[in-house]
Protein backbone atom coordinates (compact mmCIF):
# COMPACT_ATOMS: atom_id res chain seq x y z
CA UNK A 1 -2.92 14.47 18.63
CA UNK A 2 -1.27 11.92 17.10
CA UNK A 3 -0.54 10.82 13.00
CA UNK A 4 0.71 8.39 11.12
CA UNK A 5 0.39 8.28 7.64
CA UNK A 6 1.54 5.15 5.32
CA UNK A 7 4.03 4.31 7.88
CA UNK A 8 2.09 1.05 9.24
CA UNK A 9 2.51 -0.51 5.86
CA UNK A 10 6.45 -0.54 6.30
CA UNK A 11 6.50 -1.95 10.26
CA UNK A 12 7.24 -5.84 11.29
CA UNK A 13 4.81 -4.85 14.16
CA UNK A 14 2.10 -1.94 13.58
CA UNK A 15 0.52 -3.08 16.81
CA UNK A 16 3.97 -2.46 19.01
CA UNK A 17 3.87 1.10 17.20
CA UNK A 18 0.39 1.77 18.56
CA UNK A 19 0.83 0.43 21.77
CA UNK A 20 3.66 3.00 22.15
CA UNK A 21 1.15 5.70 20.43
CA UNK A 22 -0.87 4.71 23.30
CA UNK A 23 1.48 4.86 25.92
CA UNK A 24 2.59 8.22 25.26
CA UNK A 25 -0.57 9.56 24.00
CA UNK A 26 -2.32 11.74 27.02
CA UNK A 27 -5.94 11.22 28.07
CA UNK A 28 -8.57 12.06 25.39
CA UNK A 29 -5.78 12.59 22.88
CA UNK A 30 -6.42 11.81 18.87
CA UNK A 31 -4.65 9.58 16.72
CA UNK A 32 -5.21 9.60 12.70
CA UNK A 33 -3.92 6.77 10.82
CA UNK A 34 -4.52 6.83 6.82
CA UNK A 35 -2.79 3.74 5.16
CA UNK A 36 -2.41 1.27 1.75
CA UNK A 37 -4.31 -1.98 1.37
CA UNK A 38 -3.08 -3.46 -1.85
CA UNK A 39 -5.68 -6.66 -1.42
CA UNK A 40 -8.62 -4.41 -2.87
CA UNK A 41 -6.57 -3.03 -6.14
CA UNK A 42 -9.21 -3.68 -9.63
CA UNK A 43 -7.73 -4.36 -13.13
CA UNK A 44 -8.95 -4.42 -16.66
CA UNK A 45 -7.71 -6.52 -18.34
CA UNK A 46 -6.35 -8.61 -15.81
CA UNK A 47 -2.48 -9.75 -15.97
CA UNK A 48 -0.87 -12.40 -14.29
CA UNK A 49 2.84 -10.46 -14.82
CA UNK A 50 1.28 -7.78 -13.26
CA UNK A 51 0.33 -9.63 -10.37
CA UNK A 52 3.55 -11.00 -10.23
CA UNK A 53 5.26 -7.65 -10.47
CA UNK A 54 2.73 -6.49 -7.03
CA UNK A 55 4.36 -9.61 -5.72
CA UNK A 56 7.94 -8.51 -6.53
CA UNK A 57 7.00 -4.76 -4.65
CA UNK A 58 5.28 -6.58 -1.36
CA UNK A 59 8.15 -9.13 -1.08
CA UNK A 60 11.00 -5.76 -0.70
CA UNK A 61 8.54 -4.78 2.58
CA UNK A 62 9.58 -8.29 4.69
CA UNK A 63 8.49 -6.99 7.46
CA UNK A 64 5.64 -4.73 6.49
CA UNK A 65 2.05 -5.67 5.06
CA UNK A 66 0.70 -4.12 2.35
CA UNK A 67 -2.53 -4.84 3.02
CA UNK A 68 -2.45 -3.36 6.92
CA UNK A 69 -5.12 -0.48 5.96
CA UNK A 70 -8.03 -3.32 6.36
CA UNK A 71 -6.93 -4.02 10.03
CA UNK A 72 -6.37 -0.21 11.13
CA UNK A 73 -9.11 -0.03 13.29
CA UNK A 74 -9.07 -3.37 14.95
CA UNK A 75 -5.35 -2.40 15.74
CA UNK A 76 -6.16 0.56 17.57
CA UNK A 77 -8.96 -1.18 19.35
CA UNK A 78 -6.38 -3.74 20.36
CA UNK A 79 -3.65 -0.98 21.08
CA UNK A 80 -6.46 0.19 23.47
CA UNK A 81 -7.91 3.57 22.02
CA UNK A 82 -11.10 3.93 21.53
CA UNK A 83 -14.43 5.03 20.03
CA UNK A 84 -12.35 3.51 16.22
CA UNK A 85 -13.41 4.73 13.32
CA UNK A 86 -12.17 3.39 9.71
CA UNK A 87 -13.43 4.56 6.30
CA UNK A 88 -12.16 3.73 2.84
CA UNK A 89 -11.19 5.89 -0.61
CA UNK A 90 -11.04 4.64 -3.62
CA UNK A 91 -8.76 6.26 -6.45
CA UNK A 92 -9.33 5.19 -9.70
CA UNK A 93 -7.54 5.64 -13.24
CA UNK A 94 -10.54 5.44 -15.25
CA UNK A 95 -9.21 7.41 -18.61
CA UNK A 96 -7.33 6.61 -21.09
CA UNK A 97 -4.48 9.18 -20.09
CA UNK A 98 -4.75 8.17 -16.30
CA UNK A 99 -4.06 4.66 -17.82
CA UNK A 100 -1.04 5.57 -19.64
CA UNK A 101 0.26 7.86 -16.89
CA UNK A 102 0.18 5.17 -14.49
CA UNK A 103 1.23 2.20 -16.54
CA UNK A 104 4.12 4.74 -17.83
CA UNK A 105 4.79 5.54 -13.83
CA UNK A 106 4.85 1.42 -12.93
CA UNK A 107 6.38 0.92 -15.91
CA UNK A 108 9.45 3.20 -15.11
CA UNK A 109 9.72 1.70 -11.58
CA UNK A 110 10.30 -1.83 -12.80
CA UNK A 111 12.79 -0.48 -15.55
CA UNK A 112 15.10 1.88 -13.19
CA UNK A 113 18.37 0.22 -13.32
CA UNK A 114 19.01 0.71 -9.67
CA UNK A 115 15.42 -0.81 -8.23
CA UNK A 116 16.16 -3.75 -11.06
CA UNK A 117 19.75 -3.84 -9.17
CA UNK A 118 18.08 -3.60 -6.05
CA UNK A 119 15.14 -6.76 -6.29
CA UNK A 120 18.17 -8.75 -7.82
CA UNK A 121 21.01 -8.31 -4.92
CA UNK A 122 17.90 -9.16 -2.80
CA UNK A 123 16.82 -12.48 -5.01
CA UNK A 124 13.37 -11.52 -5.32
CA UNK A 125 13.44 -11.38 -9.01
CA UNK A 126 16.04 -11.17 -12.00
CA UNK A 127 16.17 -8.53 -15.06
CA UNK A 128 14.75 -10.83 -17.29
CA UNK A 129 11.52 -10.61 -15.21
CA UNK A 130 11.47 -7.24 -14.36
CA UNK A 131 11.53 -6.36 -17.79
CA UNK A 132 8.93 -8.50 -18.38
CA UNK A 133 6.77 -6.75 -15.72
CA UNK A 134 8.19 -3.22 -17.26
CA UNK A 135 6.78 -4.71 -20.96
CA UNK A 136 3.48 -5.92 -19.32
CA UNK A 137 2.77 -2.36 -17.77
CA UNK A 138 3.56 -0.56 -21.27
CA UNK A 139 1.18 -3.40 -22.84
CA UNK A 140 -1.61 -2.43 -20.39
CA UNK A 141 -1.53 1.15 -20.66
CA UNK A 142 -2.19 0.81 -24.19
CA UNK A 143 -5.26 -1.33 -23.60
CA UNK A 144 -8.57 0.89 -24.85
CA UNK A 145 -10.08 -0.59 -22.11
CA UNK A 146 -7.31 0.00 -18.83
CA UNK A 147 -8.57 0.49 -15.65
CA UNK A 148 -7.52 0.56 -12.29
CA UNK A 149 -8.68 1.20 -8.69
CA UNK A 150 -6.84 1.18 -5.02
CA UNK A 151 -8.45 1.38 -2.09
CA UNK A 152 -6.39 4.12 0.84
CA UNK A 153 -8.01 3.52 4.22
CA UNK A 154 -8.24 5.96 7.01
CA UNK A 155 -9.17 5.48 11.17
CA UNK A 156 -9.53 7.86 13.82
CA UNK A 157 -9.46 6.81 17.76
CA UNK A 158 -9.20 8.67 21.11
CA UNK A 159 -7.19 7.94 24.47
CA UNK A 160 -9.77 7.14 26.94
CA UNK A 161 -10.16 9.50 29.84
CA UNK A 162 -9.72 8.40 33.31
């Protein structure tokens, strides 16, 4: 069996990695893949610096795609397993304290002094911004009405046998 879990997200090439999952992988073997797809995420109420703070995050992962978990099983069809399977989860924070606790979680992230350091050296954003995005998340955690979902997507595929 093989398993890979939110690493596709990170790679330049996820269908190189599966190729070589294939390679190695022996007749009738198993690979699980479970992996983000940002592209599906649901607000209330709806921010454009939030927005532009997920476009801050996805521009540190140059050569990864945060939305990969919508092409997972066309990747291992293409890799050559077969028999793909692909299902979605949704999580969502649908509570007032889920709200908070993630806004307070995203909020922290875009605060840290060494990931504001970080997105800086890099020229993907400046304090000022971050900050902003920080405020923003702090704003929309105290909405009455926050709410959130993200989608996690998961595929299954075999090795053929001869």
């Amino acid at each position: 069996a093989l398993y890979a879990n939110a690493l596709l997200q990170h790679v330049a090439d996820p269908l190189a990695v599966l190729r070589e999952a294939r390679r190695v992988a022996r007749p009738g073997a198993v690979i699980g893949l479970g992996d983000a797809d940002w592209g599906g995420a649901l607000m209330h109420p709806a921010d454009p610096t939030l927005d532009r703070g997920q476009a801050i995050r996805g521009a540190l992962r140059p050569g990864g795609d945060v939305r990969v978990g919508r092409q997972l099983r066309g990747l291992l069809v293409e890799a050559g397993f077969e028999r793909a399977e692909a299902s979605a989860t949704g999580g969502a924070d649908g509570t007032g304290d889920a709200a908070r606790r993630l806004a307070a979680f995203e909020a922290s992230w875009f605060a840290d002094p060494d990931v504001v350091a970080f997105v800086v050296e890099r020229g993907v954003a400046d304090a000022d911004e971050m900050a902003a995005v920080a405020a923003a998340w702090a704003r929309w955690g105290e909405h009455s009405g926050a709410f959130a979902a993200r989608f996690w997507v998961t595929a299954v595929a075999w090795v053929p046998k001869p």
